[in-house]
N, C-alpha and C. Protein backbone atom coordinates (compact mmCIF):
# COMPACT_ATOMS: atom_id res chain seq x y z
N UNK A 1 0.84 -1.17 0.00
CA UNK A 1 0.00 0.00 0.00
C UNK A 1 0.89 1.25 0.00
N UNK A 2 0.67 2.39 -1.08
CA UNK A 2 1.62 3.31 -1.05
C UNK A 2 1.46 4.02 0.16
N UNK A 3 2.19 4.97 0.09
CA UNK A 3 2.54 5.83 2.14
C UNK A 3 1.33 7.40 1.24
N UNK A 4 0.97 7.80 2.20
CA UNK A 4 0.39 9.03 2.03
C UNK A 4 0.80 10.26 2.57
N UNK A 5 1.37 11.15 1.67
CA UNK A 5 2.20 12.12 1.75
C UNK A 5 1.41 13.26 2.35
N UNK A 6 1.03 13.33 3.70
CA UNK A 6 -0.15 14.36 4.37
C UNK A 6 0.67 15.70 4.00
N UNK A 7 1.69 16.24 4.07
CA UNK A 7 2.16 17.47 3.89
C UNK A 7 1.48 17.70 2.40
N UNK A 8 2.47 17.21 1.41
CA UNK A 8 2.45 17.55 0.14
C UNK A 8 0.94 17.80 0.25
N UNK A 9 -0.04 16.97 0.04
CA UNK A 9 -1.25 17.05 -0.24
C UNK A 9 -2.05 18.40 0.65
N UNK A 10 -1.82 18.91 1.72
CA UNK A 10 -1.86 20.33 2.04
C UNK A 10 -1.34 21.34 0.97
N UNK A 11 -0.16 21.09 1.19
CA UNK A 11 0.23 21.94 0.43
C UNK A 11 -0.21 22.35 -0.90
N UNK A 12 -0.74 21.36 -1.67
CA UNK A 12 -1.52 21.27 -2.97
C UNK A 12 -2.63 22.05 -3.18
N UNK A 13 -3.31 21.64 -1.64
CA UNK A 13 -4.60 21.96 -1.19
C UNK A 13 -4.35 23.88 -1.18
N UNK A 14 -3.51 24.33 -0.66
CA UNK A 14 -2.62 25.43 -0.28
C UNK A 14 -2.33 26.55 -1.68
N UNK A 15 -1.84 25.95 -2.26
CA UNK A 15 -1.81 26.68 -3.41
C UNK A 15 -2.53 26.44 -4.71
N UNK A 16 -3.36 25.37 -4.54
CA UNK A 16 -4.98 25.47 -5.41
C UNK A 16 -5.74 26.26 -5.38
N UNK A 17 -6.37 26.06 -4.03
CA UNK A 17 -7.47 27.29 -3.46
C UNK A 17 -7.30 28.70 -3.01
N UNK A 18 -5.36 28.80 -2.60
CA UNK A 18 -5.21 30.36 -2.00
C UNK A 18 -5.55 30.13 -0.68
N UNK A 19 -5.39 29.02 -0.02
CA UNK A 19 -5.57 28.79 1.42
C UNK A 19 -6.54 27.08 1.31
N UNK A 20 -6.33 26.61 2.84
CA UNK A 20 -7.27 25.45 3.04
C UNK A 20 -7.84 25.25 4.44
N UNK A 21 -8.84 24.76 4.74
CA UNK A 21 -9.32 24.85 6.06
C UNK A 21 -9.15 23.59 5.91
N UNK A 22 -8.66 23.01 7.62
CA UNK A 22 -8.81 21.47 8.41
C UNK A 22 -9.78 20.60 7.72
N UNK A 23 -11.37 21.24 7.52
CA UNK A 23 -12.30 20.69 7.18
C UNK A 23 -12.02 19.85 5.97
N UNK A 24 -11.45 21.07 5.42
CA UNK A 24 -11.07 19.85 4.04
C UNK A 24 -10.09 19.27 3.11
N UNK A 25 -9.29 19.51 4.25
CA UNK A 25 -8.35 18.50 4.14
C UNK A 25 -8.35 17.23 4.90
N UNK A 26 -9.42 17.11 5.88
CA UNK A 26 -10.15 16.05 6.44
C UNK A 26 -11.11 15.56 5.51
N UNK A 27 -11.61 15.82 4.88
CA UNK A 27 -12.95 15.56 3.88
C UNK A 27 -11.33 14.52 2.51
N UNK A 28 -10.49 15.34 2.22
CA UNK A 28 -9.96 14.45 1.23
C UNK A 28 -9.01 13.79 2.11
N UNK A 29 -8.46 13.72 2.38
CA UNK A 29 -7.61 12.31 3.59
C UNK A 29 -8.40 11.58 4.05
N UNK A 30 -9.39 11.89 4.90
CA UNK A 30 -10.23 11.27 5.62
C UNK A 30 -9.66 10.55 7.14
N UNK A 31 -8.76 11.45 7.04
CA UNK A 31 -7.85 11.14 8.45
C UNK A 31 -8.36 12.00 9.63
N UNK A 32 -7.94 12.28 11.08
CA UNK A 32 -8.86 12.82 11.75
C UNK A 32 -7.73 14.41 12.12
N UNK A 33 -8.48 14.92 13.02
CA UNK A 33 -8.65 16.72 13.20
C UNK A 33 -6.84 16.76 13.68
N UNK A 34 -6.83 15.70 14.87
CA UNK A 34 -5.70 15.88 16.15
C UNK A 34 -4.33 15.34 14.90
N UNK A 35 -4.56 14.42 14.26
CA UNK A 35 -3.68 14.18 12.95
C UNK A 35 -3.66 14.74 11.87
N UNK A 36 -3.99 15.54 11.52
CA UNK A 36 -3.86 16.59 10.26
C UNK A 36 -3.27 17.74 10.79
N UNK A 37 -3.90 17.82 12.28
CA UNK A 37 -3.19 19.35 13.09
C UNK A 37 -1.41 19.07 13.21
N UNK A 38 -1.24 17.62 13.04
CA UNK A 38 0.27 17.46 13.32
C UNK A 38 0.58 17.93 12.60
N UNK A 39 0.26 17.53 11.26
CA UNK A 39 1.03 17.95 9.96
C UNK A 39 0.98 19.62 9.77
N UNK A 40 -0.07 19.97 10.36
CA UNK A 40 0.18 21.49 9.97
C UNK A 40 0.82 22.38 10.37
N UNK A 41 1.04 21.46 12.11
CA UNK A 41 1.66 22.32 13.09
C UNK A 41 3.36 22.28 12.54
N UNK A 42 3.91 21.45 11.69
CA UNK A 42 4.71 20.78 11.40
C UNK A 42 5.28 21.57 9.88
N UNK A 43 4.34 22.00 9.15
CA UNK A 43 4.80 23.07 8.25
C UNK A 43 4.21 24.43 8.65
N UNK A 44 4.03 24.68 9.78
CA UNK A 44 4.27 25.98 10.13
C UNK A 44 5.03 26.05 10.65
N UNK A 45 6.15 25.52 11.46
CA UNK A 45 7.45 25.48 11.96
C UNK A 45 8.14 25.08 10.47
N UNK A 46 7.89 24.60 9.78
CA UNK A 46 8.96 24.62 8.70
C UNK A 46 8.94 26.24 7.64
N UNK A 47 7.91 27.09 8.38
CA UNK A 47 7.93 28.41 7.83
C UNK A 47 7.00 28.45 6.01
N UNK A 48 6.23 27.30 6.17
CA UNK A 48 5.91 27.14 4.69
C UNK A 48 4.74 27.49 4.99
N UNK A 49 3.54 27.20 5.80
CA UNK A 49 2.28 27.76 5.82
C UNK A 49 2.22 28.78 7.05
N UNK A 50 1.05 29.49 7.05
CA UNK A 50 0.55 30.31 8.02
C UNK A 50 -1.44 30.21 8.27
N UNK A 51 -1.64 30.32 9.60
CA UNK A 51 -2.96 30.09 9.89
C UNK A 51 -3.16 31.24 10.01
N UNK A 52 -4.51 31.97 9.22
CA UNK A 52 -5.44 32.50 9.06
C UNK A 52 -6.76 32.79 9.66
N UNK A 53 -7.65 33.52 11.07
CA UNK A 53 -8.38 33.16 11.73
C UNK A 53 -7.72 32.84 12.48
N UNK A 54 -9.06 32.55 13.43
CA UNK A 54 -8.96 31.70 14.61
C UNK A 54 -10.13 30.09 14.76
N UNK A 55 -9.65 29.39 15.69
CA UNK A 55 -9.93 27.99 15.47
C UNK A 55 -11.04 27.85 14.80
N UNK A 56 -12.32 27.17 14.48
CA UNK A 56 -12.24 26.96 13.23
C UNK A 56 -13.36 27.71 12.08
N UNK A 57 -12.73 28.70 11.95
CA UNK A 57 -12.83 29.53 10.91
C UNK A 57 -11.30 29.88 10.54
N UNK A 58 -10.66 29.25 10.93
CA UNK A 58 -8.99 29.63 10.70
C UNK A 58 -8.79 28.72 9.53
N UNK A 59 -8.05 28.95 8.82
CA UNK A 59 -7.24 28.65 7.17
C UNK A 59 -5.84 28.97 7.23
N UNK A 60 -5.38 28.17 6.02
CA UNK A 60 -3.90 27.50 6.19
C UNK A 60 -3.70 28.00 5.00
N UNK A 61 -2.78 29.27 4.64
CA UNK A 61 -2.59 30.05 3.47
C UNK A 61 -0.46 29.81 3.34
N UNK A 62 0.46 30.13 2.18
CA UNK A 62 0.98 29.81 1.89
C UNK A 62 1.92 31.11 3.03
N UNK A 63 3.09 30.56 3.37
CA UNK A 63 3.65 31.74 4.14
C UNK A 63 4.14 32.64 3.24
N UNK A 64 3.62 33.31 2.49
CA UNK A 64 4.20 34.19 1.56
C UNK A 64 3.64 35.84 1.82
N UNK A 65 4.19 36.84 1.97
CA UNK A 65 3.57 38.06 2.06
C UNK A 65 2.23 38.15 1.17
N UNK A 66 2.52 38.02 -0.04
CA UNK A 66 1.29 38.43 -0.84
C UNK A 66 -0.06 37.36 -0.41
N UNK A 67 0.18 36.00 -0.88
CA UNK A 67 -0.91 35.06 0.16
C UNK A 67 -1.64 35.61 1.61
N UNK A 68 -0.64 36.00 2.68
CA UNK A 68 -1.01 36.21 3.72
C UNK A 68 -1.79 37.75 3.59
N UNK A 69 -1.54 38.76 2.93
CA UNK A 69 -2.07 40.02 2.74
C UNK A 69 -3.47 39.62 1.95
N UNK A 70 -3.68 39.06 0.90
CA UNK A 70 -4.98 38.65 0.33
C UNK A 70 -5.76 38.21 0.98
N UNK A 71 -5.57 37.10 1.89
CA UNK A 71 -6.34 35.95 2.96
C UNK A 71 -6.85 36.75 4.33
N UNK A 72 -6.07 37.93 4.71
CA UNK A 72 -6.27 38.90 5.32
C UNK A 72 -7.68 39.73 5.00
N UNK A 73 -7.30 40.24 3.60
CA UNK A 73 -8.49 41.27 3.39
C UNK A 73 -9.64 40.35 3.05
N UNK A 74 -9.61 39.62 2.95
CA UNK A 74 -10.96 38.73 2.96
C UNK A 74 -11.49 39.02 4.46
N UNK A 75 -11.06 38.61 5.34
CA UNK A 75 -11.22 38.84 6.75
C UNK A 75 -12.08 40.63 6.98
N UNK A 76 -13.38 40.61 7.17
CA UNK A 76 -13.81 41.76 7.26
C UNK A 76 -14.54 42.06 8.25
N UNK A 77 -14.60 41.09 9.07
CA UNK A 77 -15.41 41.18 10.74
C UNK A 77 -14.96 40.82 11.60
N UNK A 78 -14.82 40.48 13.03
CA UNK A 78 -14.30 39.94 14.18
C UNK A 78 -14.98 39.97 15.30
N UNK A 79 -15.08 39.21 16.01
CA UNK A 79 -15.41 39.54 17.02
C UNK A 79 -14.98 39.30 18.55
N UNK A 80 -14.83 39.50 19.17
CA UNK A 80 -13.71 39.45 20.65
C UNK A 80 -14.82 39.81 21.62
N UNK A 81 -14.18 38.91 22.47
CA UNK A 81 -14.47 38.99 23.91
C UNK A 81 -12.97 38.99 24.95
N UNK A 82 -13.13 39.95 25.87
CA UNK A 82 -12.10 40.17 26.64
C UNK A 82 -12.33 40.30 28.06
N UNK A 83 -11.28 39.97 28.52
CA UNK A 83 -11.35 40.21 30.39
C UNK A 83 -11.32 41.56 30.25
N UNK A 84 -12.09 42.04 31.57
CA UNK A 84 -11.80 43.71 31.55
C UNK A 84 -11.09 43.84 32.89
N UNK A 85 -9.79 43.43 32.62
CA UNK A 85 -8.58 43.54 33.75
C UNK A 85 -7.82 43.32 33.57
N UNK A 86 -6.99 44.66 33.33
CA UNK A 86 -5.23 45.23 32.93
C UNK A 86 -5.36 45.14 31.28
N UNK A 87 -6.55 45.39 30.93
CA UNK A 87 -6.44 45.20 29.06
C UNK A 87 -6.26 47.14 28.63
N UNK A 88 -5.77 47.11 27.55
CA UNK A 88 -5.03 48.24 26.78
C UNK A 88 -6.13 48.16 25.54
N UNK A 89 -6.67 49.49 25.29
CA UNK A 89 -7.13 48.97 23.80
C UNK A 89 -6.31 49.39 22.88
N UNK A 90 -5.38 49.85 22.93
CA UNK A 90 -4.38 49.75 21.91
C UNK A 90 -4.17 48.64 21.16
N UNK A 91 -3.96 47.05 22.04
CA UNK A 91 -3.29 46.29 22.20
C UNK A 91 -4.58 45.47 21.16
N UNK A 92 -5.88 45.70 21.88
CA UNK A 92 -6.79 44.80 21.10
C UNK A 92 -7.01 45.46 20.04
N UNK A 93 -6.86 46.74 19.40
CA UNK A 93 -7.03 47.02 18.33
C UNK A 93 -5.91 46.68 17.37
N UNK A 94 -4.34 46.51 17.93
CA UNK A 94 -3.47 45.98 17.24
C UNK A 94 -3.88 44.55 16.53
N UNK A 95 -4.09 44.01 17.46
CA UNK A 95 -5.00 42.51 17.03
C UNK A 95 -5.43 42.40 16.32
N UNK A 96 -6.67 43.08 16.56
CA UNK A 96 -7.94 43.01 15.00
C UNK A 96 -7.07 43.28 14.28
N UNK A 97 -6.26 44.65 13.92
CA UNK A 97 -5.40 44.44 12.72
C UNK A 97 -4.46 43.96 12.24
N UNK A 98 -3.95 43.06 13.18
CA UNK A 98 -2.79 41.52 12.76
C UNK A 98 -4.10 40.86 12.31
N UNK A 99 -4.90 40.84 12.70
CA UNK A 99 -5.73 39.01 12.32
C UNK A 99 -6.55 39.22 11.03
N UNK A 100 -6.93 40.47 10.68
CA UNK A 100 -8.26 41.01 9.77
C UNK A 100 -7.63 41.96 8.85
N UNK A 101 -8.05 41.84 7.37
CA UNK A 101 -8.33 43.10 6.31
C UNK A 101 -9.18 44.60 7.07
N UNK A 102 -9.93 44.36 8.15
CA UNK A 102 -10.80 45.42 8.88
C UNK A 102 -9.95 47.07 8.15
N UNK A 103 -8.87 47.28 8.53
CA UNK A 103 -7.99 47.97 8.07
C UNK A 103 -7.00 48.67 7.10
N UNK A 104 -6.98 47.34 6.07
CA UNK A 104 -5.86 47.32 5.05
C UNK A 104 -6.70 48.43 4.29
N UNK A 105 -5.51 49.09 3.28
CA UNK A 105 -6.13 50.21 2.50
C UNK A 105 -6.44 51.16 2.49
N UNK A 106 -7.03 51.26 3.72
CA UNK A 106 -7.53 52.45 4.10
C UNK A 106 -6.71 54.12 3.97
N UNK A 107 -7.45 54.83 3.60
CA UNK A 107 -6.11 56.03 3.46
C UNK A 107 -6.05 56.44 5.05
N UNK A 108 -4.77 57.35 5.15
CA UNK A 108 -4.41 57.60 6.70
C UNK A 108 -4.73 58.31 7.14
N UNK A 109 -5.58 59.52 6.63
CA UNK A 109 -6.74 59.83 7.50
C UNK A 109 -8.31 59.26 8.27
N UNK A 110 -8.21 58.53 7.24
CA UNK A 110 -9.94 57.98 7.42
C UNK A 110 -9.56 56.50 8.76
N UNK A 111 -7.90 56.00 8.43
CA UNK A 111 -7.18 54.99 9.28
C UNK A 111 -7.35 56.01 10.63
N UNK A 112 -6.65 56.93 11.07
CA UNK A 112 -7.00 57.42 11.97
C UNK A 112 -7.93 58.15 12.91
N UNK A 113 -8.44 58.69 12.03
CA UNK A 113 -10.10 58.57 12.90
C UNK A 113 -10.69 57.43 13.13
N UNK A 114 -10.67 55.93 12.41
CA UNK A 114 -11.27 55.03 13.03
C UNK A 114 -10.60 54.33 14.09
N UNK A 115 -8.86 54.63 14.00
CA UNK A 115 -8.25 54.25 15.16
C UNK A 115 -8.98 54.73 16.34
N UNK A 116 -9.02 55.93 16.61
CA UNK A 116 -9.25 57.10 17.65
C UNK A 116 -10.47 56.43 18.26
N UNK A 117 -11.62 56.56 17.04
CA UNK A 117 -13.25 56.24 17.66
C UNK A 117 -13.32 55.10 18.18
N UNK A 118 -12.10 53.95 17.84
CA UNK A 118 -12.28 52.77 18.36
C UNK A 118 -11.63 52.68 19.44
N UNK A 119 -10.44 53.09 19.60
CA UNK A 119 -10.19 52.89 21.24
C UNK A 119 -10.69 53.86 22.07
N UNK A 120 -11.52 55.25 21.47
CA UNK A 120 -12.29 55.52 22.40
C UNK A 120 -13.79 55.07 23.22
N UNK A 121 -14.34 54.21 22.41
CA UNK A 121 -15.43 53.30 22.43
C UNK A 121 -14.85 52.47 23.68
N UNK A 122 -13.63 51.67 23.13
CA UNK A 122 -12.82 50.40 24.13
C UNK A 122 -12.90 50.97 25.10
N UNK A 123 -12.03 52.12 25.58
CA UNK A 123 -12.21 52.79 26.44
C UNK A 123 -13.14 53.25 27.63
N UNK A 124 -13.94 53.51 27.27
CA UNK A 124 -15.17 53.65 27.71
C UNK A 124 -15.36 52.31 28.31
N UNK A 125 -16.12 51.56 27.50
CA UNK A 125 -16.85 50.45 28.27
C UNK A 125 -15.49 49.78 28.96
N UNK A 126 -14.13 49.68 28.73
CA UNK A 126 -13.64 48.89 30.31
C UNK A 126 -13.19 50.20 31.27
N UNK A 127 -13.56 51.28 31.08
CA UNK A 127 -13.27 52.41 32.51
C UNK A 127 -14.92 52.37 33.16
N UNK A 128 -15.97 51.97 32.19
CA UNK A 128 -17.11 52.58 33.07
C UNK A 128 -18.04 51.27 33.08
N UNK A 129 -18.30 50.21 32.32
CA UNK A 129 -18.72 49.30 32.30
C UNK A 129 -19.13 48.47 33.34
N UNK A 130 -17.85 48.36 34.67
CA UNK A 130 -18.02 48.15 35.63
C UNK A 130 -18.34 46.03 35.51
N UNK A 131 -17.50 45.58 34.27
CA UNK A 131 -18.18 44.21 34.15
C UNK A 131 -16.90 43.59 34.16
N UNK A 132 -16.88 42.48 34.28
CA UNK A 132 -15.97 41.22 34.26
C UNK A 132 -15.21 41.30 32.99
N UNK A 133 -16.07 40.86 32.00
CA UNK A 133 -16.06 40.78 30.23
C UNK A 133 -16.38 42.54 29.65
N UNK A 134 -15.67 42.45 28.40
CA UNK A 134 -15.92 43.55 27.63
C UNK A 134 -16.62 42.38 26.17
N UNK A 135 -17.73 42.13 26.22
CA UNK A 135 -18.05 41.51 25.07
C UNK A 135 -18.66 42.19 23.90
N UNK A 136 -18.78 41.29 22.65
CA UNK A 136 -19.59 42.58 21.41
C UNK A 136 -18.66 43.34 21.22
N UNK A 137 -16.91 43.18 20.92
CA UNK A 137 -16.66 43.94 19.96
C UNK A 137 -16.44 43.45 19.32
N UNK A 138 -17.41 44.21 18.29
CA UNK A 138 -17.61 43.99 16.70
C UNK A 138 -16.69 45.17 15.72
N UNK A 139 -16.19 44.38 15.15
CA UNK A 139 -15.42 45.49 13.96
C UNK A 139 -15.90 44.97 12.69
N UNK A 140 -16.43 45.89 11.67
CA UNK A 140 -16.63 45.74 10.44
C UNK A 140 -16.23 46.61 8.97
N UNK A 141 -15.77 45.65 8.67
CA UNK A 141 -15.41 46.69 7.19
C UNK A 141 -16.45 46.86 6.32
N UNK A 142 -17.23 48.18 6.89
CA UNK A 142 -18.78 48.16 6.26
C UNK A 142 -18.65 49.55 5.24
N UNK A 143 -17.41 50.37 5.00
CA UNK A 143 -17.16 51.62 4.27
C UNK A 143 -16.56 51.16 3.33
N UNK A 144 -16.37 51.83 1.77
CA UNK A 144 -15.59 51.72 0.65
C UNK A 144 -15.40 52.89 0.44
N UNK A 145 -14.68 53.96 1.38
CA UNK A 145 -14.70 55.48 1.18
C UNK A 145 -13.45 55.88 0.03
N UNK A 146 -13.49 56.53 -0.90
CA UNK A 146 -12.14 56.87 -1.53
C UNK A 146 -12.30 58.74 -0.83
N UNK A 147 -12.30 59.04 -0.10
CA UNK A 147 -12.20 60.58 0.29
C UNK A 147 -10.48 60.61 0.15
């Protein structure tokens, strides 16, 4: 019986589609979640893929700048939940824009006023909120402004 090459066949999967989710690369192996995660965990230390999202809405795109910038701006919503103790919204707005397109493009004015309104929002609800959780933040890339 020939050996089955789980990398390669990611990888295939990888630069066919412009990314691949677990799902289906489970659907064509037919191998399971905790064994496919080896292999992936396994070419992301070899610096060849990068995960996309978070668990599972997360995708396995090629480690390449341009791949990872495309797979990005697809990404146009998020949503987070946070402890509201010792959090920065700097820090969570850095986030959204490591993980999400929310941002990309944008010219640097229209970038900075939405910086501003958003950690002043953050702001707010963990100084006055008075709650455990800061839940419901929602970010959306709901503008196509060329100003």
């Amino acid at each position: 019986m020939p050996k089955i090459d789980i990398k390669k066949i990611i990888l295939n999967l990888v630069e066919k589609k412009d990314g691949v989710k677990v799902s289906e690369i489970i659907e064509k192996t037919g191998f399971s979640r905790a064994y496919i995660n080896r292999f992936l965990n396994e070419l992301k230390e070899e610096g060849k893929i990068i995960p996309i999202g978070r668990t599972n809405k997360a995708h396995y795109v090629k480690a390449d700048k341009d791949f990872i910038l495309a797979a990005k701006k697809k990404i146009l919503s998020i949503r987070k939940k946070i402890k509201n103790k010792n959090v920065s919204e700097d820090t969570v707005l850095d986030q959204i824009k490591q993980d999400t397109g929310i941002f990309i493009d944008l010219r640097k004015s229209i970038g900075d006023v939405l910086n501003y309104a958003f950690t002043e929002m953050l702001n707010n609800a963990i100084d006055h909120s008075q709650s455990e959780d800061v839940d419901q933040i929602r970010s959306y890339r709901f503008w196509n402004w060329n100003i």
